[in-house]
PDB file of N, CA and C in Angstrom:
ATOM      1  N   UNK A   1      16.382  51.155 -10.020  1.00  0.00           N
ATOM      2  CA  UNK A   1      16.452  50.035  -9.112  1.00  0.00           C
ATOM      3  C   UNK A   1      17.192  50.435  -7.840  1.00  0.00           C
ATOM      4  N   UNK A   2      16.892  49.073  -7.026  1.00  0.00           N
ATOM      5  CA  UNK A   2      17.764  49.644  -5.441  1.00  0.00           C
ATOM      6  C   UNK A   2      18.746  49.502  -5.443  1.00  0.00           C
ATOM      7  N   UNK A   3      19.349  48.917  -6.423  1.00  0.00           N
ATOM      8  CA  UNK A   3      20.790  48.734  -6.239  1.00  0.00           C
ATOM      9  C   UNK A   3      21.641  49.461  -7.028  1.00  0.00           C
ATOM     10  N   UNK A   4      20.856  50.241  -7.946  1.00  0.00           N
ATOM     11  CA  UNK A   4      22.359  50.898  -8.907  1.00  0.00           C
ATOM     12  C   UNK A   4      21.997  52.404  -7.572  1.00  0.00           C
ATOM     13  N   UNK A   5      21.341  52.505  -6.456  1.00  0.00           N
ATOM     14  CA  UNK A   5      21.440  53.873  -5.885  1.00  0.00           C
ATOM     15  C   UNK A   5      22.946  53.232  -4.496  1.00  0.00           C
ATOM     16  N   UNK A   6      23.038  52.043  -4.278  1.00  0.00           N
ATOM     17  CA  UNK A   6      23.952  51.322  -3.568  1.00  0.00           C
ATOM     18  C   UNK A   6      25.512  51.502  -3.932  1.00  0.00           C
ATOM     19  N   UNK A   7      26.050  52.137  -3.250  1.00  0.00           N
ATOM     20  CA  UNK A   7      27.853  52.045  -3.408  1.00  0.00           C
ATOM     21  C   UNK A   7      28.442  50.713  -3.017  1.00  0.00           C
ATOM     22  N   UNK A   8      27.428  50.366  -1.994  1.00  0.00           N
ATOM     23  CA  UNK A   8      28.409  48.939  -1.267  1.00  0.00           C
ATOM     24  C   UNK A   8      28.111  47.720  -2.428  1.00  0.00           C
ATOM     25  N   UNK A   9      28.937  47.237  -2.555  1.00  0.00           N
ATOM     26  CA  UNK A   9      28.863  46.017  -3.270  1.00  0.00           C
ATOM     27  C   UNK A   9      28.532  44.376  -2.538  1.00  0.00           C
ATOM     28  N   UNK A  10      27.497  43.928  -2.767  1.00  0.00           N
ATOM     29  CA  UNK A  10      26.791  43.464  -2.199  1.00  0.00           C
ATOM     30  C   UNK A  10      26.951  41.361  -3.051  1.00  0.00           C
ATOM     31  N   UNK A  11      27.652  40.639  -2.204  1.00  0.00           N
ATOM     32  CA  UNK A  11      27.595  39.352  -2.862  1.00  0.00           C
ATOM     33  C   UNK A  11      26.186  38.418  -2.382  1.00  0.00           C
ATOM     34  N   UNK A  12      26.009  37.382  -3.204  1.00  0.00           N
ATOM     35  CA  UNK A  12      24.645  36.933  -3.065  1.00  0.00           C
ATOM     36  C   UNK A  12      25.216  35.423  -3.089  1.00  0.00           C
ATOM     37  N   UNK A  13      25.172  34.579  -2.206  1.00  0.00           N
ATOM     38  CA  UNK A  13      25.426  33.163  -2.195  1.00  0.00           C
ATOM     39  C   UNK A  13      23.527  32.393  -2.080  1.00  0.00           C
ATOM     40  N   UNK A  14      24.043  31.267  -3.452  1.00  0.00           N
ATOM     41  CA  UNK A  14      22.829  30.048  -2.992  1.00  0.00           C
ATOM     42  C   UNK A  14      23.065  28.964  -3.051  1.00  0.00           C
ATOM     43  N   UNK A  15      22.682  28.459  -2.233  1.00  0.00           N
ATOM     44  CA  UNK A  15      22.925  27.434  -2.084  1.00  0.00           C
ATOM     45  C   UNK A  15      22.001  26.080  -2.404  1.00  0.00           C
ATOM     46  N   UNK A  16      22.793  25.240  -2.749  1.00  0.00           N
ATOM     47  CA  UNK A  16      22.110  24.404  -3.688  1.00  0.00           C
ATOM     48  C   UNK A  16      22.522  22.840  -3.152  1.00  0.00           C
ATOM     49  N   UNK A  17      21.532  21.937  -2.254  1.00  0.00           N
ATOM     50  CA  UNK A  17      21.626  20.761  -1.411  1.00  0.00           C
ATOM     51  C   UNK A  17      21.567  19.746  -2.438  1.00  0.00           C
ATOM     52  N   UNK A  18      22.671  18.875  -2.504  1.00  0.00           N
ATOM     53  CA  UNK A  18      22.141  17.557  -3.672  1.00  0.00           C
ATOM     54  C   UNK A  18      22.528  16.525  -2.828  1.00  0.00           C
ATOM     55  N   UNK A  19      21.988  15.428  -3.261  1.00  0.00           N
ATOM     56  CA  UNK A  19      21.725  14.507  -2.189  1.00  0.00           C
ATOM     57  C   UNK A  19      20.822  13.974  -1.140  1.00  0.00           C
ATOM     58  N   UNK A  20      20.906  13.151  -0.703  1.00  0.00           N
ATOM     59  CA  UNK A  20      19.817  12.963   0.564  1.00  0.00           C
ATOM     60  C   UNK A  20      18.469  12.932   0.311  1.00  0.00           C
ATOM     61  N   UNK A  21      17.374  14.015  -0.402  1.00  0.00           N
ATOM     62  CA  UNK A  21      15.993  14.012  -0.719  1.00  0.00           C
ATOM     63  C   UNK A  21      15.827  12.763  -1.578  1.00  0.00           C
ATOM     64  N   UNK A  22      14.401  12.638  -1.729  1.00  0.00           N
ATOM     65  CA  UNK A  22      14.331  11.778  -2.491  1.00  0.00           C
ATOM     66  C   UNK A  22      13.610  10.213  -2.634  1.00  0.00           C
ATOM     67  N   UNK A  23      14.223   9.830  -1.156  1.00  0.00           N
ATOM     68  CA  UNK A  23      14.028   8.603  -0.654  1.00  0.00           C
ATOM     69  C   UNK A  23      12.283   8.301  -0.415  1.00  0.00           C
ATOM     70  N   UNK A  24      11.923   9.059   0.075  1.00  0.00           N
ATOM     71  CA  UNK A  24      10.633   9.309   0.225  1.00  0.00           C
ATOM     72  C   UNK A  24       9.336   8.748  -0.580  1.00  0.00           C
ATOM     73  N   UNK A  25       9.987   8.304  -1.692  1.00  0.00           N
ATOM     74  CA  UNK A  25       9.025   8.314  -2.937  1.00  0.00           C
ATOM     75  C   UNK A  25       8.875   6.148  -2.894  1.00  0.00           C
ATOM     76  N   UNK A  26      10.430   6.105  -2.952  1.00  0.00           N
ATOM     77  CA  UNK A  26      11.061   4.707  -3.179  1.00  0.00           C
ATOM     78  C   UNK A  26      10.612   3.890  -2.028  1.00  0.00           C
ATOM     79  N   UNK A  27      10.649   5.197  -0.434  1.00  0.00           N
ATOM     80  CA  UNK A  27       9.958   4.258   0.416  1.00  0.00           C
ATOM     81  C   UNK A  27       8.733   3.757   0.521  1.00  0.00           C
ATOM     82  N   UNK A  28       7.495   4.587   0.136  1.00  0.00           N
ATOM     83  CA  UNK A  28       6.192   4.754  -0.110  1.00  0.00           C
ATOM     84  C   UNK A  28       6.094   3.302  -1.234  1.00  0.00           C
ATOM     85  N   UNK A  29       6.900   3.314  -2.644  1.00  0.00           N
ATOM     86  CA  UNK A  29       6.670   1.994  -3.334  1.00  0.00           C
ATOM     87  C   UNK A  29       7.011   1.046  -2.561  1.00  0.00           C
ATOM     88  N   UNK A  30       8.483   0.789  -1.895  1.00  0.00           N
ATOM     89  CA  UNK A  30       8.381  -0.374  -1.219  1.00  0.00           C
ATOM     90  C   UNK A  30       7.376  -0.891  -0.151  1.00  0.00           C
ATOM     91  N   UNK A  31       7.297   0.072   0.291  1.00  0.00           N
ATOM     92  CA  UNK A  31       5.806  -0.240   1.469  1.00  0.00           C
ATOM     93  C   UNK A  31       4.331  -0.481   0.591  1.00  0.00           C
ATOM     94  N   UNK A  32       3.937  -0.032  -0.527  1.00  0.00           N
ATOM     95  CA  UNK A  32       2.885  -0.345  -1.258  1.00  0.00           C
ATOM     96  C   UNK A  32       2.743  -1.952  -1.512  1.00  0.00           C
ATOM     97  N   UNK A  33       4.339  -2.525  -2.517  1.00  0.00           N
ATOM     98  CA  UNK A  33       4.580  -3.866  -2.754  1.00  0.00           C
ATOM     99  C   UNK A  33       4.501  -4.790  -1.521  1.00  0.00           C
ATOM    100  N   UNK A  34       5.083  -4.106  -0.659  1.00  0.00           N
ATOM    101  CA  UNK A  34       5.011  -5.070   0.925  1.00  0.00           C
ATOM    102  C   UNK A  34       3.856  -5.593   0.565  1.00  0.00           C
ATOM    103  N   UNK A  35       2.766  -4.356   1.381  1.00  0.00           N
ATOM    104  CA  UNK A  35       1.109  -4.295   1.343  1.00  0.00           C
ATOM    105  C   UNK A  35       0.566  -5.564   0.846  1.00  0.00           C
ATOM    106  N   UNK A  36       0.837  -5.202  -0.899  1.00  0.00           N
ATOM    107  CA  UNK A  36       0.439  -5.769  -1.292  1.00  0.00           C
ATOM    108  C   UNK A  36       0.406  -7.476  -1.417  1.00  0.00           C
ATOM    109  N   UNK A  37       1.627  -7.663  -1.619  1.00  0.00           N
ATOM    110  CA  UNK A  37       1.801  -8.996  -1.331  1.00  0.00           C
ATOM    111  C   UNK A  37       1.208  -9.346   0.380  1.00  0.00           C
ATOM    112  N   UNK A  38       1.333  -8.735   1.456  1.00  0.00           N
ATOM    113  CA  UNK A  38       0.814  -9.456   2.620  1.00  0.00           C
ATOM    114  C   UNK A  38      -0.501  -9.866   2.546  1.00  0.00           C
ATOM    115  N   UNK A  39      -1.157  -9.012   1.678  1.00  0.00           N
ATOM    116  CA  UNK A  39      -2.646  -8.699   1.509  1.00  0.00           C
ATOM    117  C   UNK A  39      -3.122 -10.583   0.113  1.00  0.00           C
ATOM    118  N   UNK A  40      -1.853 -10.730  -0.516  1.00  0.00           N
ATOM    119  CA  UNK A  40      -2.335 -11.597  -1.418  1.00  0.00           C
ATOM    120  C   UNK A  40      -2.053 -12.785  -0.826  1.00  0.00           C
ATOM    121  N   UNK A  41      -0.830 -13.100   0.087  1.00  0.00           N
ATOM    122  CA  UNK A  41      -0.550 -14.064   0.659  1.00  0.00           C
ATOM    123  C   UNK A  41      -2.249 -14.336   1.918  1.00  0.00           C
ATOM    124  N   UNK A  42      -2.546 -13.503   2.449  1.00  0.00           N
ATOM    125  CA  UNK A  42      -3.800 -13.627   3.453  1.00  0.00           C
ATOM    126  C   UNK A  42      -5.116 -13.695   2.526  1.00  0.00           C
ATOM    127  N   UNK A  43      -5.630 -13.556   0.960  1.00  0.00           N
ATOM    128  CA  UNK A  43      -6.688 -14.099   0.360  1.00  0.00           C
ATOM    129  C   UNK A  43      -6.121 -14.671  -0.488  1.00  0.00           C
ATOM    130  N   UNK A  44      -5.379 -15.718  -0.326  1.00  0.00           N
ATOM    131  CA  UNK A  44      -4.389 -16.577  -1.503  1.00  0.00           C
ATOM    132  C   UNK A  44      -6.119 -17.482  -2.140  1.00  0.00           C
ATOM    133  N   UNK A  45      -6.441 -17.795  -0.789  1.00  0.00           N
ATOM    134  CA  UNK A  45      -7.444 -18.963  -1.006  1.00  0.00           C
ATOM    135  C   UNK A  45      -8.829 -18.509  -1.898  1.00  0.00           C
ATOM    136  N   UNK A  46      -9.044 -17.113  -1.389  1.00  0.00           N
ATOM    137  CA  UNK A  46     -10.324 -16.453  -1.557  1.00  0.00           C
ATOM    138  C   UNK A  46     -10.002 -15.968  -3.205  1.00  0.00           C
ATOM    139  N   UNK A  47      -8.869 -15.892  -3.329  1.00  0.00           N
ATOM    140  CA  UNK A  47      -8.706 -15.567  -5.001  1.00  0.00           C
ATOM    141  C   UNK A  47      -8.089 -16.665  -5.721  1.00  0.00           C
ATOM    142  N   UNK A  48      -8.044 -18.289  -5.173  1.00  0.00           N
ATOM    143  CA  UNK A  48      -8.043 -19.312  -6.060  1.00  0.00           C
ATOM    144  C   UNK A  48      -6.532 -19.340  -6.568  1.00  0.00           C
ATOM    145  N   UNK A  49      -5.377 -18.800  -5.583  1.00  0.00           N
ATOM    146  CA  UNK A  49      -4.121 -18.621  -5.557  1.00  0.00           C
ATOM    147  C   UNK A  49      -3.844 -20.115  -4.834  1.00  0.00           C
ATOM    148  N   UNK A  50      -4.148 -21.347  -5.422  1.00  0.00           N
ATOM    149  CA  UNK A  50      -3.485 -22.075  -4.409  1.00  0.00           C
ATOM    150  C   UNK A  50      -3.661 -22.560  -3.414  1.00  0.00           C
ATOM    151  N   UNK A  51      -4.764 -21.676  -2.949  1.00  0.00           N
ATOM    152  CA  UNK A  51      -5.432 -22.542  -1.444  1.00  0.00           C
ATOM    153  C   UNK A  51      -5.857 -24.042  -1.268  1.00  0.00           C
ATOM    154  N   UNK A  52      -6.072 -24.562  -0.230  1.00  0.00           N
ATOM    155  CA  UNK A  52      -6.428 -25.760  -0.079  1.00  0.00           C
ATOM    156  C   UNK A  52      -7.870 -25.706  -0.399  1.00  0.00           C
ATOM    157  N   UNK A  53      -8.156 -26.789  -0.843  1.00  0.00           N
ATOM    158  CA  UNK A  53      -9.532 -27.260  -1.653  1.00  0.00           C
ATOM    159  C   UNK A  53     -10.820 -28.086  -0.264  1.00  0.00           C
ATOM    160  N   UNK A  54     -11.459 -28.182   0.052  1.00  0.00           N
ATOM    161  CA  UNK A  54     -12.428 -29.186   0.817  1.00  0.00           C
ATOM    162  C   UNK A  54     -13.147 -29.459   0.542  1.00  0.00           C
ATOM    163  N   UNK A  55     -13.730 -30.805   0.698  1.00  0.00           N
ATOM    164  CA  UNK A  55     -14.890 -31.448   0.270  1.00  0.00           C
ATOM    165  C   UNK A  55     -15.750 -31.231   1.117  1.00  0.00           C
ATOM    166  N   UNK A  56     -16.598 -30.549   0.914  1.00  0.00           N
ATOM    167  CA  UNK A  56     -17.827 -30.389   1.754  1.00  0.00           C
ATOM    168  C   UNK A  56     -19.116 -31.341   1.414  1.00  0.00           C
ATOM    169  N   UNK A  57     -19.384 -32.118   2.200  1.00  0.00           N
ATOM    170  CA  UNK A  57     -20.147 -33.059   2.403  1.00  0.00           C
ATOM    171  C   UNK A  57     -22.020 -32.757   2.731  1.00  0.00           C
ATOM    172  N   UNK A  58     -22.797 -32.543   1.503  1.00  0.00           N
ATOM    173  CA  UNK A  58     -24.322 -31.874   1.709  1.00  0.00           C
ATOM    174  C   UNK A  58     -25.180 -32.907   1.612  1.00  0.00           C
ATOM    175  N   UNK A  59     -25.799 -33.364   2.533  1.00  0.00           N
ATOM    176  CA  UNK A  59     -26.557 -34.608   2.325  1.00  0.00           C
ATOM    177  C   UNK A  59     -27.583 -34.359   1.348  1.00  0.00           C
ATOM    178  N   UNK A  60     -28.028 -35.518   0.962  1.00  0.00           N
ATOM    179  CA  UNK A  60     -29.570 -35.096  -0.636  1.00  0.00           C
ATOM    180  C   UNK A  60     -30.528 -34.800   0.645  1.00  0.00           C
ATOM    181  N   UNK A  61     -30.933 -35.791   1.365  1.00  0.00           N
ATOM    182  CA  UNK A  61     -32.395 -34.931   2.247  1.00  0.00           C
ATOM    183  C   UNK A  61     -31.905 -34.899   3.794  1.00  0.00           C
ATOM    184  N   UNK A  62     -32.375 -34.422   4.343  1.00  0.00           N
ATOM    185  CA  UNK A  62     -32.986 -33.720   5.764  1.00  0.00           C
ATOM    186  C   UNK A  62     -34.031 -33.971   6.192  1.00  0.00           C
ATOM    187  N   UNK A  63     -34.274 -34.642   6.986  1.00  0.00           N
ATOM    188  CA  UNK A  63     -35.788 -35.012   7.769  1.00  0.00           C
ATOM    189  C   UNK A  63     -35.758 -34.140   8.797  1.00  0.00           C
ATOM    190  N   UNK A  64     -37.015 -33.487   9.051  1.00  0.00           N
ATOM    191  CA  UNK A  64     -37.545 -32.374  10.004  1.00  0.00           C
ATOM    192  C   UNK A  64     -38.690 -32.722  10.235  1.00  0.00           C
ATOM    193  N   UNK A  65     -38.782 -33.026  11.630  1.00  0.00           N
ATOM    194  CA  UNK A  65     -40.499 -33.559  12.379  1.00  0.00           C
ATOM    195  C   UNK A  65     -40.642 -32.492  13.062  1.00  0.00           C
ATOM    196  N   UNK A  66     -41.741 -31.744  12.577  1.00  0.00           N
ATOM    197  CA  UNK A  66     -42.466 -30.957  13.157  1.00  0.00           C
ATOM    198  C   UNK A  66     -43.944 -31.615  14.007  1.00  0.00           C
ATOM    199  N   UNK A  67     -44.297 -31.351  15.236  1.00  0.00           N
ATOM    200  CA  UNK A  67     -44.622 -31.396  16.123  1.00  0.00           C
ATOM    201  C   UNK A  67     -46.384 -30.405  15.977  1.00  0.00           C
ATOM    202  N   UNK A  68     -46.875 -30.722  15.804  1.00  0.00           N
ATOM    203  CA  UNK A  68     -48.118 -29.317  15.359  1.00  0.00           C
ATOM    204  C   UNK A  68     -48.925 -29.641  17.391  1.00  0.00           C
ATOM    205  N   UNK A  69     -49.509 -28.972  18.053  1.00  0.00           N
ATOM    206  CA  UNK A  69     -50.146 -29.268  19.438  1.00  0.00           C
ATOM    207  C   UNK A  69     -51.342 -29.027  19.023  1.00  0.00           C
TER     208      UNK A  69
END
């Protein structure tokens, strides 16, 4: 090896960061849940969450005079 031909004695520091990383993950879920809920609050109605109901009013007939020349 290269080092048993080495006289100088040689120290090796590593370094090791804890802390800080991480967040990244937790932010991505909170922004998903946001999403999501903005997304359920805006088709509350379309998925029967509560929306307001209307009576839509379809008459039984329709008269249409057509005109023949």
């Amino acid at each position: 090896m290269a080092d048993d031909r080495d006289d100088v004695e040689r120290e090796h520091t590593t370094v090791v960061e804890t802390g800080g990383g991480g967040g990244g993950g937790v932010l991505a879920v909170i922004l998903l849940i946001i999403v999501v809920l903005v997304l359920l609050y805006v088709f509350r109605a379309d998925l029967g969450l509560g929306g307001k109901t209307t009576n839509i009013n379809v008459p039984d007939k329709i008269d249409v005079n057509v005109n023949h020349s």
